[in-house]
C-alpha atoms as a PDB file:
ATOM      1  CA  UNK A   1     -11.032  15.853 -73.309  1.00  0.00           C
ATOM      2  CA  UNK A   2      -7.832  17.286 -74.882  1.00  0.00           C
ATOM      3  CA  UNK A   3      -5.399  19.219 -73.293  1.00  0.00           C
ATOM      4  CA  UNK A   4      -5.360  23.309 -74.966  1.00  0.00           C
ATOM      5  CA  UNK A   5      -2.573  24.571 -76.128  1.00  0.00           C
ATOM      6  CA  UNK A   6      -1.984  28.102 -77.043  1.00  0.00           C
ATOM      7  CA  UNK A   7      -1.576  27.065 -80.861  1.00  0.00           C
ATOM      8  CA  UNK A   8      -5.841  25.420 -80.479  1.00  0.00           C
ATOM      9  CA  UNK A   9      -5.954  28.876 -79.274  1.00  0.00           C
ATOM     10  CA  UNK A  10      -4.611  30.744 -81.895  1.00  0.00           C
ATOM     11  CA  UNK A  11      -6.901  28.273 -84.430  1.00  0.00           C
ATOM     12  CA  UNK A  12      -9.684  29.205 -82.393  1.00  0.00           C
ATOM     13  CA  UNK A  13      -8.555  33.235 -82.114  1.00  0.00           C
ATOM     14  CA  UNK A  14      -8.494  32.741 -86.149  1.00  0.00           C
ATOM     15  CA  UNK A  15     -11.842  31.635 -86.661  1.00  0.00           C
ATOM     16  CA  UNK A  16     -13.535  34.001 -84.393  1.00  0.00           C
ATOM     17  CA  UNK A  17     -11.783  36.872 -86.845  1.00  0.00           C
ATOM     18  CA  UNK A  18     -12.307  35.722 -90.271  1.00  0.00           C
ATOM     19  CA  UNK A  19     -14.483  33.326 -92.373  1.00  0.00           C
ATOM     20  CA  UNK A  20     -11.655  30.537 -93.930  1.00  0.00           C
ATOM     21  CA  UNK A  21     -11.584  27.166 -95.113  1.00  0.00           C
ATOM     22  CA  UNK A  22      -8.715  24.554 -93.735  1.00  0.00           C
ATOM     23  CA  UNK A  23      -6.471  25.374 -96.730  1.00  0.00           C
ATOM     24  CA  UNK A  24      -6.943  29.042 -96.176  1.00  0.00           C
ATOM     25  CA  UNK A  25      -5.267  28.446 -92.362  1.00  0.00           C
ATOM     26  CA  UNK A  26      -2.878  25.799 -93.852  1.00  0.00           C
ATOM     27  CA  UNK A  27      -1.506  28.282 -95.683  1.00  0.00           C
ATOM     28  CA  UNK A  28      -1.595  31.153 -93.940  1.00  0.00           C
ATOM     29  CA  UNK A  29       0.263  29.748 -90.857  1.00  0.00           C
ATOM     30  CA  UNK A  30       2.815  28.775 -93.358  1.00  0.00           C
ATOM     31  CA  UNK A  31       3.389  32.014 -94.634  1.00  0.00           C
ATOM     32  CA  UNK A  32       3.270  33.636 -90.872  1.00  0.00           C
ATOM     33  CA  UNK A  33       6.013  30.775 -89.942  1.00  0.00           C
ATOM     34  CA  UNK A  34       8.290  31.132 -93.345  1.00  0.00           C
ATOM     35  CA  UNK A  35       8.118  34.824 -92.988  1.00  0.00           C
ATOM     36  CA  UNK A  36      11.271  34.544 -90.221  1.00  0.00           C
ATOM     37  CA  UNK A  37      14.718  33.039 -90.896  1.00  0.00           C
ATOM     38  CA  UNK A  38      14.632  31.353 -87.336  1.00  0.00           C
ATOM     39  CA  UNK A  39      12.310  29.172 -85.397  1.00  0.00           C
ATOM     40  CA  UNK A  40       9.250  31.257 -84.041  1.00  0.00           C
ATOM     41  CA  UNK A  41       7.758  29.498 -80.770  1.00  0.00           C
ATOM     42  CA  UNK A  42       4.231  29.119 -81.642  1.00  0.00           C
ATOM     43  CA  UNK A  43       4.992  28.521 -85.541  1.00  0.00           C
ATOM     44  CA  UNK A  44       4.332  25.247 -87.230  1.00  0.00           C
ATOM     45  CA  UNK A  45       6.926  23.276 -88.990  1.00  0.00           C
ATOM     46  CA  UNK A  46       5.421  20.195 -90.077  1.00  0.00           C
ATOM     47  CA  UNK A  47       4.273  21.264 -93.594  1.00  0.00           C
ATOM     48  CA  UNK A  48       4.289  19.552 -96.895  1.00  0.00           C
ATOM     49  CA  UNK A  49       4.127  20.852-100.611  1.00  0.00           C
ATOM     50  CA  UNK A  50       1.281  19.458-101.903  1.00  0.00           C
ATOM     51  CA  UNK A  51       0.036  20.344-105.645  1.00  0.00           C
ATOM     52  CA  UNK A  52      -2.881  22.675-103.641  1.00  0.00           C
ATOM     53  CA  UNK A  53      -0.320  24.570-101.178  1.00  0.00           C
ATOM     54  CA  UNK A  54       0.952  23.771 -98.240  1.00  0.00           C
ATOM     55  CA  UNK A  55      -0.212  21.012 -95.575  1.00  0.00           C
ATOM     56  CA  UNK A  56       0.294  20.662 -91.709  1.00  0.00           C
ATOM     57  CA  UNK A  57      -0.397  17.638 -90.485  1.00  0.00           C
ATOM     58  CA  UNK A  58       0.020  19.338 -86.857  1.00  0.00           C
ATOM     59  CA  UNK A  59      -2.865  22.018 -87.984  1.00  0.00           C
ATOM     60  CA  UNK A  60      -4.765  19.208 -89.222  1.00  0.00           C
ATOM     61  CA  UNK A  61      -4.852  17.574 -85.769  1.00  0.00           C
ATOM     62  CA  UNK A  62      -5.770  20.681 -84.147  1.00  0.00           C
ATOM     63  CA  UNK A  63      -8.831  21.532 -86.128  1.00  0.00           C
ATOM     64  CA  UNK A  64      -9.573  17.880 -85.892  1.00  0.00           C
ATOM     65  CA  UNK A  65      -9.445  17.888 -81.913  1.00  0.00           C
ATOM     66  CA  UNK A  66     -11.084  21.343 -82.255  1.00  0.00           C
ATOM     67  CA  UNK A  67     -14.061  19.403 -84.207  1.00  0.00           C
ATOM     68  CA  UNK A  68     -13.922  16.268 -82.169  1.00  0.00           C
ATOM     69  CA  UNK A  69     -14.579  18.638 -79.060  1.00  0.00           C
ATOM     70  CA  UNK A  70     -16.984  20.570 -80.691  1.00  0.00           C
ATOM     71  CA  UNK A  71     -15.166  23.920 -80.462  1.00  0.00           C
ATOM     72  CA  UNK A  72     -15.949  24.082 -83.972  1.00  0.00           C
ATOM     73  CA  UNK A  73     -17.828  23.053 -87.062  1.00  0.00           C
ATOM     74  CA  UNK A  74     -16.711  22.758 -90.872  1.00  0.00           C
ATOM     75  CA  UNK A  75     -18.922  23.269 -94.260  1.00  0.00           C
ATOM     76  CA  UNK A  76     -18.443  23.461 -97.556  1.00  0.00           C
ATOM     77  CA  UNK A  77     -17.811  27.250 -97.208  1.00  0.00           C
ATOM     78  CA  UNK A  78     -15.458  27.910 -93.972  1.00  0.00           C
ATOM     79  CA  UNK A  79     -14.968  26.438 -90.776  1.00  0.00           C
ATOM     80  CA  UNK A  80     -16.888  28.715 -87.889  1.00  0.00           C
ATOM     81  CA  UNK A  81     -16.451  28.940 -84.058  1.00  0.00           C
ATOM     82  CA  UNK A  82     -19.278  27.312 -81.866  1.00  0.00           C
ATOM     83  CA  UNK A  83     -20.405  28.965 -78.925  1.00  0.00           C
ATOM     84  CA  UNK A  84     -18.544  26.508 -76.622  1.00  0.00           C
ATOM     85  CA  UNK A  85     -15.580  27.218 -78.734  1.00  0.00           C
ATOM     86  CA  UNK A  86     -15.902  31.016 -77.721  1.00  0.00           C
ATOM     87  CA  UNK A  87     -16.477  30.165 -74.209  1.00  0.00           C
ATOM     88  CA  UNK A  88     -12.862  27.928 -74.280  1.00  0.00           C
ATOM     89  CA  UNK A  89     -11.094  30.938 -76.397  1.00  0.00           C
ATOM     90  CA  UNK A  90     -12.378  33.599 -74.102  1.00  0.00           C
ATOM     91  CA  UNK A  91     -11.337  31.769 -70.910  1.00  0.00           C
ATOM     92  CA  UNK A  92      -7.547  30.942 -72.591  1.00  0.00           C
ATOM     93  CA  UNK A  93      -7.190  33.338 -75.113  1.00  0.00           C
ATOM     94  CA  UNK A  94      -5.009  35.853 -72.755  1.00  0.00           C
ATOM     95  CA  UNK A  95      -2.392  32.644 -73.274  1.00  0.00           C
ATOM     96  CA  UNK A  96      -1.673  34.357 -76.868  1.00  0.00           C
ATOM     97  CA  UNK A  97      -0.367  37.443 -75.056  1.00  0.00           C
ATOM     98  CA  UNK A  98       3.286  36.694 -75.185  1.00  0.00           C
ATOM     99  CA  UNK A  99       3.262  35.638 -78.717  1.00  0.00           C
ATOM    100  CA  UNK A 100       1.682  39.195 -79.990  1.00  0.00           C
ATOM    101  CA  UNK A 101       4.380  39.630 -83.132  1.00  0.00           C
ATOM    102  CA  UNK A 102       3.417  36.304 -83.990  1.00  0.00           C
ATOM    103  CA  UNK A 103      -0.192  37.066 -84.342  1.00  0.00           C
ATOM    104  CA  UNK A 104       0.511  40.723 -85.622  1.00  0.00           C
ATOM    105  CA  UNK A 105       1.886  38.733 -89.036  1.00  0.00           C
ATOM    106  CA  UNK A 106      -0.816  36.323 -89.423  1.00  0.00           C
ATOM    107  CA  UNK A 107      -3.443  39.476 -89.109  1.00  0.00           C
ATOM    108  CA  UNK A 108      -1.256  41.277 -91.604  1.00  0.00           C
ATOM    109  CA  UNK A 109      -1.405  39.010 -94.001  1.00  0.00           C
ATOM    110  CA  UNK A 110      -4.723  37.635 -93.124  1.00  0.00           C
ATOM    111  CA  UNK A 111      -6.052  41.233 -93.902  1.00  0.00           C
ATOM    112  CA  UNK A 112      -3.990  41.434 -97.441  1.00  0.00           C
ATOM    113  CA  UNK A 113      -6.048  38.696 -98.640  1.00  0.00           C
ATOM    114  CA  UNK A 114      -9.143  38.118 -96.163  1.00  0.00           C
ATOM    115  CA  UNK A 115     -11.181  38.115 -99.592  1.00  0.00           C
ATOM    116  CA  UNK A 116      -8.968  36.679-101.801  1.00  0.00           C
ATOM    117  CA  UNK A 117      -8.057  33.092-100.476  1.00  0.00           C
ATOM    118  CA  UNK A 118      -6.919  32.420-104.052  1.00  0.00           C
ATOM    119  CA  UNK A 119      -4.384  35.091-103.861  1.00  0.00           C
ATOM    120  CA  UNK A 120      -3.125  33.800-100.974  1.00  0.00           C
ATOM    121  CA  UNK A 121      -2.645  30.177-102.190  1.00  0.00           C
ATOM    122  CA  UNK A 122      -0.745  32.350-105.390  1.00  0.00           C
ATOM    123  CA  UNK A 123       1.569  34.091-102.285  1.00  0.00           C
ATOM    124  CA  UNK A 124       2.427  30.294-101.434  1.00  0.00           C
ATOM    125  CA  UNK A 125       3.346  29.390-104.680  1.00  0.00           C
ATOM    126  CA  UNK A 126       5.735  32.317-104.681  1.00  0.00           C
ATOM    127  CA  UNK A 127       7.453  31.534-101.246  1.00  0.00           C
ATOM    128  CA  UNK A 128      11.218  30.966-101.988  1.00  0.00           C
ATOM    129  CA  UNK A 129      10.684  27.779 -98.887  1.00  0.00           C
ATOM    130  CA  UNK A 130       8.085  26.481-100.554  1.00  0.00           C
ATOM    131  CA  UNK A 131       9.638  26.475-104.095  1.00  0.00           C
ATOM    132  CA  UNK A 132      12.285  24.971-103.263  1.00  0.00           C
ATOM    133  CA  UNK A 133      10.547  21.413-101.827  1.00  0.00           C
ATOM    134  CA  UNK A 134       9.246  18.976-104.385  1.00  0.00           C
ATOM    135  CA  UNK A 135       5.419  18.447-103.801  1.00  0.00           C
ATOM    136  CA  UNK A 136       5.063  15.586-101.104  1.00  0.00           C
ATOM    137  CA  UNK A 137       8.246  16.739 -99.186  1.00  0.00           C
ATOM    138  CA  UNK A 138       8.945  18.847 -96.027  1.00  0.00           C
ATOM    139  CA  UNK A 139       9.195  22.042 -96.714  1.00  0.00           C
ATOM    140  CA  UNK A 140      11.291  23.188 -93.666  1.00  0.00           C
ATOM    141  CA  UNK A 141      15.134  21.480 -92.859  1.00  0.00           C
ATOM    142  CA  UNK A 142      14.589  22.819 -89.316  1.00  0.00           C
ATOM    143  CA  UNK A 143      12.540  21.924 -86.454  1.00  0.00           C
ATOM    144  CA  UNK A 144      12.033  18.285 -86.758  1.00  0.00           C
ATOM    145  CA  UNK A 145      13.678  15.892 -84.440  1.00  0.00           C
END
């Protein structure tokens, strides 16, 4: 058993509105957490430039735990909510409340390219943040202790 926090909940709030793979959400919680100048609470700030986009190993973990606990399954295709993954979101999901702007960007961009997960790997590529790490390196200076 793994103790929920409101950023499983925002993987799981993810899944239950769109079809993605794991490099889809890499990269779309990268854009969502670049798209400030300052730390956002629920962002992530663990990620890497690798030659395919950016890489989290904290949103790794999460959909890891998320699969270990059966919240959710992976294909080839996309990663999908189980049911017992709805029952979890639908009993913590009001947690996301005070972090609405937060999740008002990631369905903004989310919707710009909810069909075009190319095009959002492309958006990546053009992120000053990301441009300026080498591939393998961090690609934030701040929130790491």
């Amino acid at each position: 058993m793994i103790f929920y926090t409101v950023q499983h909940v925002l993987i799981l709030r993810l899944l239950i509105c769109y079809k993605v793979k794991s490099a889809t959400i890499h990269n779309l919680l990268f854009l969502v957490s670049a798209a400030k100048n300052e730390e956002q609470e629920l962002a992530f700030y663990d990620f890497v430039r690798t030659r395919l986009g950016a890489y989290s190993r904290g949103i790794q973990r999460i959909i890891d735990e998320l699969k270990q606990e059966r919240l959710i399954e992976e294909s080839e295709d996309s990663i999908r909510i189980t049911q017992r993954g709805m029952q979890i979101y639908y009993n913590l999901g009001a947690s996301l409340n005070p972090f609405s702007s937060f999740w008002d960007l990631c369905l903004e961009i989310m919707e710009r390219y909810v069909n075009d997960p190319e095009g959002l790997s492309k958006r990546v590529f053009c992120d000053i943040t990301f441009r300026r790490a080498k591939v393998g390196e961090r690609i934030f200076s701040y929130g790491w202790s």
